[in-house]
PDB file of N, CA and C in Angstrom:
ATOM      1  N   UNK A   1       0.852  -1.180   0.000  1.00  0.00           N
ATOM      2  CA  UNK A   1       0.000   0.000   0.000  1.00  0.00           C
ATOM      3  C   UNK A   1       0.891   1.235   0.000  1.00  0.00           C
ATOM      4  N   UNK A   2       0.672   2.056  -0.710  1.00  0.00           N
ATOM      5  CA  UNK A   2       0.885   3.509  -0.495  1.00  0.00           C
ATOM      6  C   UNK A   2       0.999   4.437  -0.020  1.00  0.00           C
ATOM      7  N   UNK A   3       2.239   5.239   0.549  1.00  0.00           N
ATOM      8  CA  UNK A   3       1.948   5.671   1.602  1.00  0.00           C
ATOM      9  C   UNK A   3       1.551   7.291   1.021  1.00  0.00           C
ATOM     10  N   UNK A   4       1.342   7.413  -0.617  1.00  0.00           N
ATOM     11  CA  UNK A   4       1.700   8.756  -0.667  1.00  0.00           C
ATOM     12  C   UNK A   4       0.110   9.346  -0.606  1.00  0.00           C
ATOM     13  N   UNK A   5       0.174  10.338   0.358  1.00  0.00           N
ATOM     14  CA  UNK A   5      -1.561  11.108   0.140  1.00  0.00           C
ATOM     15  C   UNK A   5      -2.388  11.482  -0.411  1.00  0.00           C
ATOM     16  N   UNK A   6      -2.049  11.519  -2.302  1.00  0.00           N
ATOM     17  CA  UNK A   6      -2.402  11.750  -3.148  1.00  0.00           C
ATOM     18  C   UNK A   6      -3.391  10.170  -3.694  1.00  0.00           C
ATOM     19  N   UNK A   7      -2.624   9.064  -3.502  1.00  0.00           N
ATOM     20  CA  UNK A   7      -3.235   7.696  -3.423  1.00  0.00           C
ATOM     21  C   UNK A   7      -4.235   7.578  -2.382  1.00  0.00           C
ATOM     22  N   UNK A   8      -4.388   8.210  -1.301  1.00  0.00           N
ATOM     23  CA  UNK A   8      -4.738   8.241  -0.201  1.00  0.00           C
ATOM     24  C   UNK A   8      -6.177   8.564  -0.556  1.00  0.00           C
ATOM     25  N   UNK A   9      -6.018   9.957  -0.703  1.00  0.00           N
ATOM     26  CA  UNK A   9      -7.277  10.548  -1.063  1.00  0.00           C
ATOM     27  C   UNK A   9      -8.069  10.267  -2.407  1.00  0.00           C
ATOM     28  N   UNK A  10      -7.541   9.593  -3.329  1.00  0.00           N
ATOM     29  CA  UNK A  10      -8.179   8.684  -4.879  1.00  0.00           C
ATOM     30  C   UNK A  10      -8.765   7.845  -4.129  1.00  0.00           C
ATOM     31  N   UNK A  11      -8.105   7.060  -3.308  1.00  0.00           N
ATOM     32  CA  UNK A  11      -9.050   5.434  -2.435  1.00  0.00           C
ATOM     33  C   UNK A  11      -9.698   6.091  -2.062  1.00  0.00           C
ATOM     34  N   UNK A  12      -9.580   7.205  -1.316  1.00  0.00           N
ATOM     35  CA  UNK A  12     -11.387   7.910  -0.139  1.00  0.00           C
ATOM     36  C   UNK A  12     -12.389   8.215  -1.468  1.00  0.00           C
ATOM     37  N   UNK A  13     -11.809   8.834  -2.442  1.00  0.00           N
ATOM     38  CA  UNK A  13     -12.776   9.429  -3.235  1.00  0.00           C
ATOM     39  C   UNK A  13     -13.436   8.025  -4.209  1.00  0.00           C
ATOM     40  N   UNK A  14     -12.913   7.012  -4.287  1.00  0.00           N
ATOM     41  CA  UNK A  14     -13.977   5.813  -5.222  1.00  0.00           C
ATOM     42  C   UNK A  14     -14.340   5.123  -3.836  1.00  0.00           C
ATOM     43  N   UNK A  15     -13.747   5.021  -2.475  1.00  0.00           N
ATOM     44  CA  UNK A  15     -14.744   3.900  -1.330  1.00  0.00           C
ATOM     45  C   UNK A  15     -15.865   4.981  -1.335  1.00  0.00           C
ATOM     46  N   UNK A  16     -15.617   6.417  -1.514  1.00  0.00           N
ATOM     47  CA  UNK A  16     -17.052   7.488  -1.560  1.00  0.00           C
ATOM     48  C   UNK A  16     -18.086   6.915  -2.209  1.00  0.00           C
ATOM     49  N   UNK A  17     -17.599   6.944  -3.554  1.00  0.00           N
ATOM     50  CA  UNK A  17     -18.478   6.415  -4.948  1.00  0.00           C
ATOM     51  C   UNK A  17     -18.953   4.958  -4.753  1.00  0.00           C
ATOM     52  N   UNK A  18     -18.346   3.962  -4.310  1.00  0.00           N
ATOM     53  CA  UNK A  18     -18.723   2.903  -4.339  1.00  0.00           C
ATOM     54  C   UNK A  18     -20.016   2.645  -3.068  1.00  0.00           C
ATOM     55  N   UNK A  19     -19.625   3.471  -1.981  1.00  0.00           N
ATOM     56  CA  UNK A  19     -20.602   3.649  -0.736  1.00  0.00           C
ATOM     57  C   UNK A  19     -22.250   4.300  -1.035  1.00  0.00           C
ATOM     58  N   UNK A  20     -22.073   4.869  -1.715  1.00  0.00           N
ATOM     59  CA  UNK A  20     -23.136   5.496  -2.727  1.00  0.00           C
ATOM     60  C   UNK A  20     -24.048   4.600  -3.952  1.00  0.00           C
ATOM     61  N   UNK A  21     -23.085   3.341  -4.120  1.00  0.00           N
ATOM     62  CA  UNK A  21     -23.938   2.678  -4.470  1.00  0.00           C
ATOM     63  C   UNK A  21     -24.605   1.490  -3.928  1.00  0.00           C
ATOM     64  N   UNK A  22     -24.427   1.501  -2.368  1.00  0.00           N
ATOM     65  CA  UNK A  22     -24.922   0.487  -2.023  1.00  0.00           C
ATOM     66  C   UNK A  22     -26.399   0.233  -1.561  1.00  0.00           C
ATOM     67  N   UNK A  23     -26.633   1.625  -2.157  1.00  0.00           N
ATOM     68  CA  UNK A  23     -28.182   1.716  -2.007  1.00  0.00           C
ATOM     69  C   UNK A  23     -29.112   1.510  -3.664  1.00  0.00           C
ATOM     70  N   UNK A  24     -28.576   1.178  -4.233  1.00  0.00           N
ATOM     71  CA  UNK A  24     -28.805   0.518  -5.473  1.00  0.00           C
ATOM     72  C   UNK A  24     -29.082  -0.800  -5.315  1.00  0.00           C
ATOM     73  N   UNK A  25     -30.087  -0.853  -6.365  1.00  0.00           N
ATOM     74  CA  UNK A  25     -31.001  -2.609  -7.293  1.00  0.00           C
ATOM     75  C   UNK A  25     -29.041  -2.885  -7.208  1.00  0.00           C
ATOM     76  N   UNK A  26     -28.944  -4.334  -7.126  1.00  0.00           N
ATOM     77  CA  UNK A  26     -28.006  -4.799  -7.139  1.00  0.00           C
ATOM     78  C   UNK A  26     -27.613  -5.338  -8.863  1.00  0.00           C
ATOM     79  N   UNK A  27     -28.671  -4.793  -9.598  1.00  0.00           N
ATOM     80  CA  UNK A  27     -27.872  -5.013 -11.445  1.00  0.00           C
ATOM     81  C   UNK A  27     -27.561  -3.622 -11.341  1.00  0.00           C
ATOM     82  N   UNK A  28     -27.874  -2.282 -11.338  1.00  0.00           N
ATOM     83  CA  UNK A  28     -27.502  -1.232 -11.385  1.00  0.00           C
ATOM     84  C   UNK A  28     -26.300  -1.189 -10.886  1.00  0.00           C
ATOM     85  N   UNK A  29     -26.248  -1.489  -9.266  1.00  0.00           N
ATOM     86  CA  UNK A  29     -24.740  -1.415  -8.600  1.00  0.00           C
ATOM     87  C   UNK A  29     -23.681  -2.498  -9.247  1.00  0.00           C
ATOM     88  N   UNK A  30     -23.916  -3.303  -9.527  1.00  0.00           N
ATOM     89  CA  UNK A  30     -23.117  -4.251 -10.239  1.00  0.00           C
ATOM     90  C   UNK A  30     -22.935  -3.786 -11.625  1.00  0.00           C
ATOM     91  N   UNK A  31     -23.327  -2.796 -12.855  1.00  0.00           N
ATOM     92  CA  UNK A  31     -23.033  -2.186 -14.082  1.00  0.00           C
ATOM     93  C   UNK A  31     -22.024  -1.104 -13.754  1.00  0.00           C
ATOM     94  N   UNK A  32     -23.342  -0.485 -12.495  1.00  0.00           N
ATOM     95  CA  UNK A  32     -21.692   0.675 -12.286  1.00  0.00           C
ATOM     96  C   UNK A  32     -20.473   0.357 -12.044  1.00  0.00           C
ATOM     97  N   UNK A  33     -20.406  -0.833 -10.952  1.00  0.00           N
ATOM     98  CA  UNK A  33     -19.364  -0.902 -10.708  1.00  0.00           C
ATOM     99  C   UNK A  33     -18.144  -1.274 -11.742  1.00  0.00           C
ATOM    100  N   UNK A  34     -18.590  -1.823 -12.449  1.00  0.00           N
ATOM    101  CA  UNK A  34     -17.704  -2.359 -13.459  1.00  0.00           C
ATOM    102  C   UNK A  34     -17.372  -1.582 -14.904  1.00  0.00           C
ATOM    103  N   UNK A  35     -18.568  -0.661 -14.940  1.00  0.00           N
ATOM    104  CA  UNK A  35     -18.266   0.938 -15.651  1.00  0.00           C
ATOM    105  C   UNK A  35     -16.951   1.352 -15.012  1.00  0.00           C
ATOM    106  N   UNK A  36     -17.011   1.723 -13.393  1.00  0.00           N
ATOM    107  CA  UNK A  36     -15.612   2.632 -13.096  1.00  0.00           C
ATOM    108  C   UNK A  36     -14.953   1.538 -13.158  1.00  0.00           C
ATOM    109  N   UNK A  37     -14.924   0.421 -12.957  1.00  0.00           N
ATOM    110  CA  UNK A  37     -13.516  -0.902 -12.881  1.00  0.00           C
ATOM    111  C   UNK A  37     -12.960  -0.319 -14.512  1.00  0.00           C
ATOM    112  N   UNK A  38     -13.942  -0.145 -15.247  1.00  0.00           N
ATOM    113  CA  UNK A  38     -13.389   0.030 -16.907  1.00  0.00           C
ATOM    114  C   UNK A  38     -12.516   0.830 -16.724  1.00  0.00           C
ATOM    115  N   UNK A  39     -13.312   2.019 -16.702  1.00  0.00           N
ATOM    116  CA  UNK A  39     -12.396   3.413 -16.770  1.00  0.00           C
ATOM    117  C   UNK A  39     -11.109   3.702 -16.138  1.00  0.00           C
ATOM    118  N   UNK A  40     -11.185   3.198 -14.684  1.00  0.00           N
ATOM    119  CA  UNK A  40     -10.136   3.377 -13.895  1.00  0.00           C
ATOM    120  C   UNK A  40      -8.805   2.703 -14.898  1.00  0.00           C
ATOM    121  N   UNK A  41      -9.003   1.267 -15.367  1.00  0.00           N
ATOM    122  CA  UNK A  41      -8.126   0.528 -15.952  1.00  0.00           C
ATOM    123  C   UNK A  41      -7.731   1.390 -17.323  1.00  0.00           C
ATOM    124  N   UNK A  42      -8.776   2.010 -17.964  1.00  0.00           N
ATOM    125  CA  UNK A  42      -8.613   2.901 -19.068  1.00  0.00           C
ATOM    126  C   UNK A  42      -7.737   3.984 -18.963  1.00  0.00           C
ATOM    127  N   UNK A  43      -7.419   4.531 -17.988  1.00  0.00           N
ATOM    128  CA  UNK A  43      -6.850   6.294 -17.607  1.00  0.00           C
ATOM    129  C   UNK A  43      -5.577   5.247 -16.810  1.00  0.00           C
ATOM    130  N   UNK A  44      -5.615   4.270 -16.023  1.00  0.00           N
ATOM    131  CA  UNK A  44      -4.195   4.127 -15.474  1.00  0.00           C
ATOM    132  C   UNK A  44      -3.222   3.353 -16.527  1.00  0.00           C
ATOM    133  N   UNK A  45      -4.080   2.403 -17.098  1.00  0.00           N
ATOM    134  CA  UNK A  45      -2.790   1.609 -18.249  1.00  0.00           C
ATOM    135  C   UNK A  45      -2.717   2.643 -19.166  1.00  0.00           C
ATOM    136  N   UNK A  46      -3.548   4.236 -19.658  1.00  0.00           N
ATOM    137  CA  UNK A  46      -2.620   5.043 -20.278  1.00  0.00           C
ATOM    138  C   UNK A  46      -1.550   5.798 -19.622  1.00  0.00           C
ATOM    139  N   UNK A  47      -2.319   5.576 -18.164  1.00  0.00           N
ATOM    140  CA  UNK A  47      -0.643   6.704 -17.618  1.00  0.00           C
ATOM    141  C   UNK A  47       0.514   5.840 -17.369  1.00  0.00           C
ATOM    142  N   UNK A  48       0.299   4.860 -17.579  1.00  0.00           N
ATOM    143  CA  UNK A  48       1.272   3.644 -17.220  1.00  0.00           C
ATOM    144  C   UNK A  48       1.869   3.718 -18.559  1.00  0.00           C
ATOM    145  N   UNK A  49       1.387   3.357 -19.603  1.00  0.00           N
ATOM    146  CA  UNK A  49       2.603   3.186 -21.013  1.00  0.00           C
ATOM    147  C   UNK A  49       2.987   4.222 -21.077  1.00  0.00           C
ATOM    148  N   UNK A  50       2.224   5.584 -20.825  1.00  0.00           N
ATOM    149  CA  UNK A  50       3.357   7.230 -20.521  1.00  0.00           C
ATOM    150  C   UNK A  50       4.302   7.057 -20.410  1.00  0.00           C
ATOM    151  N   UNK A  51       4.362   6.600 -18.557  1.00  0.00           N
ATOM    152  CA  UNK A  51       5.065   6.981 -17.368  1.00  0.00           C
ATOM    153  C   UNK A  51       6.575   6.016 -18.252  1.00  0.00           C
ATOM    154  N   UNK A  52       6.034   4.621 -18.246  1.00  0.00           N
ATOM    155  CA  UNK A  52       6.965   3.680 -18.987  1.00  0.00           C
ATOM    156  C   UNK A  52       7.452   4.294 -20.519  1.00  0.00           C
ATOM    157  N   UNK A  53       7.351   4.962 -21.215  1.00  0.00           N
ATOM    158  CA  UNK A  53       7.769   5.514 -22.571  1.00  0.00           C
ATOM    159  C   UNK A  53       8.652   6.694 -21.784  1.00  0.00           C
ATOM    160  N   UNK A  54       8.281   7.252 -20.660  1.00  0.00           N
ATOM    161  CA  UNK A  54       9.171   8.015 -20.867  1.00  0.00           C
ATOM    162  C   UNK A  54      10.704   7.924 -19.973  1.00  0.00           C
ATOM    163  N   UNK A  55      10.051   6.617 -19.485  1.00  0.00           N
ATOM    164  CA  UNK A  55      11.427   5.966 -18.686  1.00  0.00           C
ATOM    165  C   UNK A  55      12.648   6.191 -20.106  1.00  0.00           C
ATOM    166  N   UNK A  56      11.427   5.066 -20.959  1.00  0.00           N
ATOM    167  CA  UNK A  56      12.352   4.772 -21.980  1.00  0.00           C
ATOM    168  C   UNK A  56      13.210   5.669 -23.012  1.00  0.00           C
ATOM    169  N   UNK A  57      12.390   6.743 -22.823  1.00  0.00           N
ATOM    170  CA  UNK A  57      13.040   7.658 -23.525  1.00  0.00           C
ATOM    171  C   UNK A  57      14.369   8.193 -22.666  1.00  0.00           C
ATOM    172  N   UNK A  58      14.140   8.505 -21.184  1.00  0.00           N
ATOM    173  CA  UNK A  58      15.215   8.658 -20.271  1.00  0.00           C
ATOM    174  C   UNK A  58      16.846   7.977 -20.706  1.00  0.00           C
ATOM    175  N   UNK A  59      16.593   6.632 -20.902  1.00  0.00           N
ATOM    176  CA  UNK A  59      17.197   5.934 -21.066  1.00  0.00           C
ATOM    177  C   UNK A  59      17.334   4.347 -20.377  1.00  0.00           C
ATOM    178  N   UNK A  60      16.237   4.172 -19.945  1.00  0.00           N
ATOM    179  CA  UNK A  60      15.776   2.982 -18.816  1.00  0.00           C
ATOM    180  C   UNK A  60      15.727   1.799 -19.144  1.00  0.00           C
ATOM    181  N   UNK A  61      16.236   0.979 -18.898  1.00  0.00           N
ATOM    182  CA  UNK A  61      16.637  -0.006 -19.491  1.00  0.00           C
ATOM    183  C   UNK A  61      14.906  -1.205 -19.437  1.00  0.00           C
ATOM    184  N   UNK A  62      14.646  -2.007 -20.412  1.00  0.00           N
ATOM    185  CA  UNK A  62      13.342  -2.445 -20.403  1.00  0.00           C
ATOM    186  C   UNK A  62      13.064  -3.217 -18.788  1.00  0.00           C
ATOM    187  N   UNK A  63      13.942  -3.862 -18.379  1.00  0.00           N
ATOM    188  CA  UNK A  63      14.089  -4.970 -17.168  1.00  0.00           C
ATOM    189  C   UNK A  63      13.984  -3.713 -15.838  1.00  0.00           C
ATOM    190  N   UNK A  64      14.866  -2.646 -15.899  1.00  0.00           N
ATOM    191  CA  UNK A  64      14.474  -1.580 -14.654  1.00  0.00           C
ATOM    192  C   UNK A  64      13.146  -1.016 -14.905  1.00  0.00           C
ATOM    193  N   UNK A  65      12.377  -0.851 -16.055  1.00  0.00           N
ATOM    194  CA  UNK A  65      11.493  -0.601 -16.366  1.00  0.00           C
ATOM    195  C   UNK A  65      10.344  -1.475 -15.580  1.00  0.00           C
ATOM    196  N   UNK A  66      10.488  -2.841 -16.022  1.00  0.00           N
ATOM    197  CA  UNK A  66       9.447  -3.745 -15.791  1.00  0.00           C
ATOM    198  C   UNK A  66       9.593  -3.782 -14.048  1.00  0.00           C
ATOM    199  N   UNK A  67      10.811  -3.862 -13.260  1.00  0.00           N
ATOM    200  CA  UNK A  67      11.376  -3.870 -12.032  1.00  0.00           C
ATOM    201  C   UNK A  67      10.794  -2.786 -11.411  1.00  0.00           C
ATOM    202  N   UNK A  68      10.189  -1.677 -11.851  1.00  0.00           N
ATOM    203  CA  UNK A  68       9.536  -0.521 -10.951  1.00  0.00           C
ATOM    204  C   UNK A  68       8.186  -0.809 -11.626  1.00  0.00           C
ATOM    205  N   UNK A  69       7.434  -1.277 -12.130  1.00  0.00           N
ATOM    206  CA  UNK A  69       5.586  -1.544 -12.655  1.00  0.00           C
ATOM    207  C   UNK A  69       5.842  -2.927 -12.700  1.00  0.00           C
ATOM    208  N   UNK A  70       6.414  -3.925 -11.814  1.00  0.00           N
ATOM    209  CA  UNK A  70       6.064  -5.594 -11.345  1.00  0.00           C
ATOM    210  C   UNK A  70       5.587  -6.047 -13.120  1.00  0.00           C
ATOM    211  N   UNK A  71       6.227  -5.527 -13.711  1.00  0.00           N
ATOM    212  CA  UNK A  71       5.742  -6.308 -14.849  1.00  0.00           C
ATOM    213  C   UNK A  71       7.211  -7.316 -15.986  1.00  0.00           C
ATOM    214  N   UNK A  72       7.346  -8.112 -16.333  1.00  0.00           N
ATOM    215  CA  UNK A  72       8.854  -8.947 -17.101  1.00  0.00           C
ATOM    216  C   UNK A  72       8.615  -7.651 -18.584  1.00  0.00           C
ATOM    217  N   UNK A  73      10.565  -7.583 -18.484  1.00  0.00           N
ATOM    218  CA  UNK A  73      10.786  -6.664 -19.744  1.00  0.00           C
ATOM    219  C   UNK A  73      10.172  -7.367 -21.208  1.00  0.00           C
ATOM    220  N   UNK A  74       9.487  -8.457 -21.360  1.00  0.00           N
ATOM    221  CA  UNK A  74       9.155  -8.390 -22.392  1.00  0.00           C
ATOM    222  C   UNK A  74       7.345  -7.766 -22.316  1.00  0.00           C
ATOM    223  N   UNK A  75       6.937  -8.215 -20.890  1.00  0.00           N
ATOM    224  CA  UNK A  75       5.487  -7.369 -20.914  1.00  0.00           C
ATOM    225  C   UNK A  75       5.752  -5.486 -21.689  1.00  0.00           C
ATOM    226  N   UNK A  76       7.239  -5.623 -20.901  1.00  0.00           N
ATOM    227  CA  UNK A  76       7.117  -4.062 -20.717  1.00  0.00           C
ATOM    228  C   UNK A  76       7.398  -3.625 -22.370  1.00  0.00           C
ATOM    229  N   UNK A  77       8.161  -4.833 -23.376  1.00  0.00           N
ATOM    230  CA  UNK A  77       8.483  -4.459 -24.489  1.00  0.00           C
ATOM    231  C   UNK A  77       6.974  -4.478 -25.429  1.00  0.00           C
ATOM    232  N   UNK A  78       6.450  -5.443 -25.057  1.00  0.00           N
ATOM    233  CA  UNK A  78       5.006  -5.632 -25.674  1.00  0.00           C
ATOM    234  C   UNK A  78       4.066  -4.226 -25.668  1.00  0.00           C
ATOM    235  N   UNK A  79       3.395  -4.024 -24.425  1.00  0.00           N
ATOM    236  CA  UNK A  79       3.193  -2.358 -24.124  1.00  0.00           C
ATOM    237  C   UNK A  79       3.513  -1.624 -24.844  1.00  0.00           C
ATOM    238  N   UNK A  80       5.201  -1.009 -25.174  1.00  0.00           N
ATOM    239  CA  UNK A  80       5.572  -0.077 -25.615  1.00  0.00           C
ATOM    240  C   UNK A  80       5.295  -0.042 -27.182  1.00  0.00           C
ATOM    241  N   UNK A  81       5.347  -1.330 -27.435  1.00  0.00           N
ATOM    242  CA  UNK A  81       5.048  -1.251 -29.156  1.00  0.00           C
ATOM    243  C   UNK A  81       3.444  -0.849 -29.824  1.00  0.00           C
ATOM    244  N   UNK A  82       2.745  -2.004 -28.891  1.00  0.00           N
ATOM    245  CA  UNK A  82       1.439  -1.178 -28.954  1.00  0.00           C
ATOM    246  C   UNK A  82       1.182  -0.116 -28.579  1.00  0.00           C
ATOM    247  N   UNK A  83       1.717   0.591 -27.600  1.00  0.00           N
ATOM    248  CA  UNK A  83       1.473   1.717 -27.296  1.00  0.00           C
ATOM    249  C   UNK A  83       1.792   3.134 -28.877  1.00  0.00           C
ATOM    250  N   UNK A  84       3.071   2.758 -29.436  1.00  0.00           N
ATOM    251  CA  UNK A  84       3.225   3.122 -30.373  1.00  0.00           C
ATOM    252  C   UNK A  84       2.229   2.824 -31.675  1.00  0.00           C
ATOM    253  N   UNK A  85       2.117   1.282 -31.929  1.00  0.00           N
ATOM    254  CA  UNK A  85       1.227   1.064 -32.843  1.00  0.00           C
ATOM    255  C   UNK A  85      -0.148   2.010 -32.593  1.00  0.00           C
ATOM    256  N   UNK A  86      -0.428   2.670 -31.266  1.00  0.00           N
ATOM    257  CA  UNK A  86      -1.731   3.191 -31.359  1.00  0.00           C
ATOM    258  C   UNK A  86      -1.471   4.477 -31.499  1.00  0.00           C
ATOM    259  N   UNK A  87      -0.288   4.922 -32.159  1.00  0.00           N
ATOM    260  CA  UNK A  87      -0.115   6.436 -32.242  1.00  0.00           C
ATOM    261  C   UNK A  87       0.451   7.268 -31.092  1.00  0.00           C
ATOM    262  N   UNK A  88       0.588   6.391 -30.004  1.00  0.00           N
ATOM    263  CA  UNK A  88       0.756   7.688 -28.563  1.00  0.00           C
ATOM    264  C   UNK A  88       2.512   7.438 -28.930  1.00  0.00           C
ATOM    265  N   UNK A  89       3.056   8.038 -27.379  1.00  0.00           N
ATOM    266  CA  UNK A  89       4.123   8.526 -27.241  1.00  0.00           C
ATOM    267  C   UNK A  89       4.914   7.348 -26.587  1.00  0.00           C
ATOM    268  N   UNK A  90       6.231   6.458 -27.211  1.00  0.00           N
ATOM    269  CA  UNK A  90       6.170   5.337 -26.357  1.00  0.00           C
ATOM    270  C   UNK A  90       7.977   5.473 -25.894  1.00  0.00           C
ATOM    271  N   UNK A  91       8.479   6.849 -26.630  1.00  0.00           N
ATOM    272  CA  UNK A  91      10.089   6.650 -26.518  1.00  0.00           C
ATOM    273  C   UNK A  91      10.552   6.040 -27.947  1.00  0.00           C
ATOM    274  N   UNK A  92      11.935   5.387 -27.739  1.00  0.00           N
ATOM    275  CA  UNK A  92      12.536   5.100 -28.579  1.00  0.00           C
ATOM    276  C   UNK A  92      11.846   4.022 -28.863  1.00  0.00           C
ATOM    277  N   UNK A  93      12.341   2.925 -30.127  1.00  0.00           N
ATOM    278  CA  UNK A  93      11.542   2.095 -30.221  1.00  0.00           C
ATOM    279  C   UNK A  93      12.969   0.668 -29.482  1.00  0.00           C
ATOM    280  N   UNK A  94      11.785  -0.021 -28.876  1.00  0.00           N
ATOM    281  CA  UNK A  94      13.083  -1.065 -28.649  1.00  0.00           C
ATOM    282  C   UNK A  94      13.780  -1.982 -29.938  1.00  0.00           C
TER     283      UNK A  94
END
């Protein structure tokens, strides 16, 4: 867990949202929930191939890469290419 306060206060602000739906038909609360499960995964695996492109651009080697996001340098090489194949910003190319 995290100790930084900025993480801190994202967890207060979706246990908010999620507390809010527990007064919901349980198909409603169960759509939403998995609406924000989407999104959340949508906005962090883009800030994640960012954050990782711009390691790479730094000069970061794929394995220190994968070694700070728990992921093996070939996950992390996979990512970066698609990330490129979709037009964004991924660094050099490996």
């Amino acid at each position: 867990m995290s100790d930084d306060p900025t993480i801190g206060f994202l967890k207060a602000d979706v246990a908010r949202f999620c507390a809010v739906l527990e007064e919901l038909a349980p198909a409603i609360r169960l759509r939403l929930l998995v609406e924000l499960r989407a999104a959340l995964n949508e906005v962090t695996d883009a800030a994640l191939d960012e954050g990782m492109a711009a390691a790479k651009a730094e000069g970061w080697g794929l394995r220190q890469i994968g070694d700070q996001v728990g992921l093996s340098h070939e996950k992390v090489r996979y990512r970066l290419a698609q990330a490129t194949g979709r037009g964004e910003p991924a660094g050099e190319p490996c």
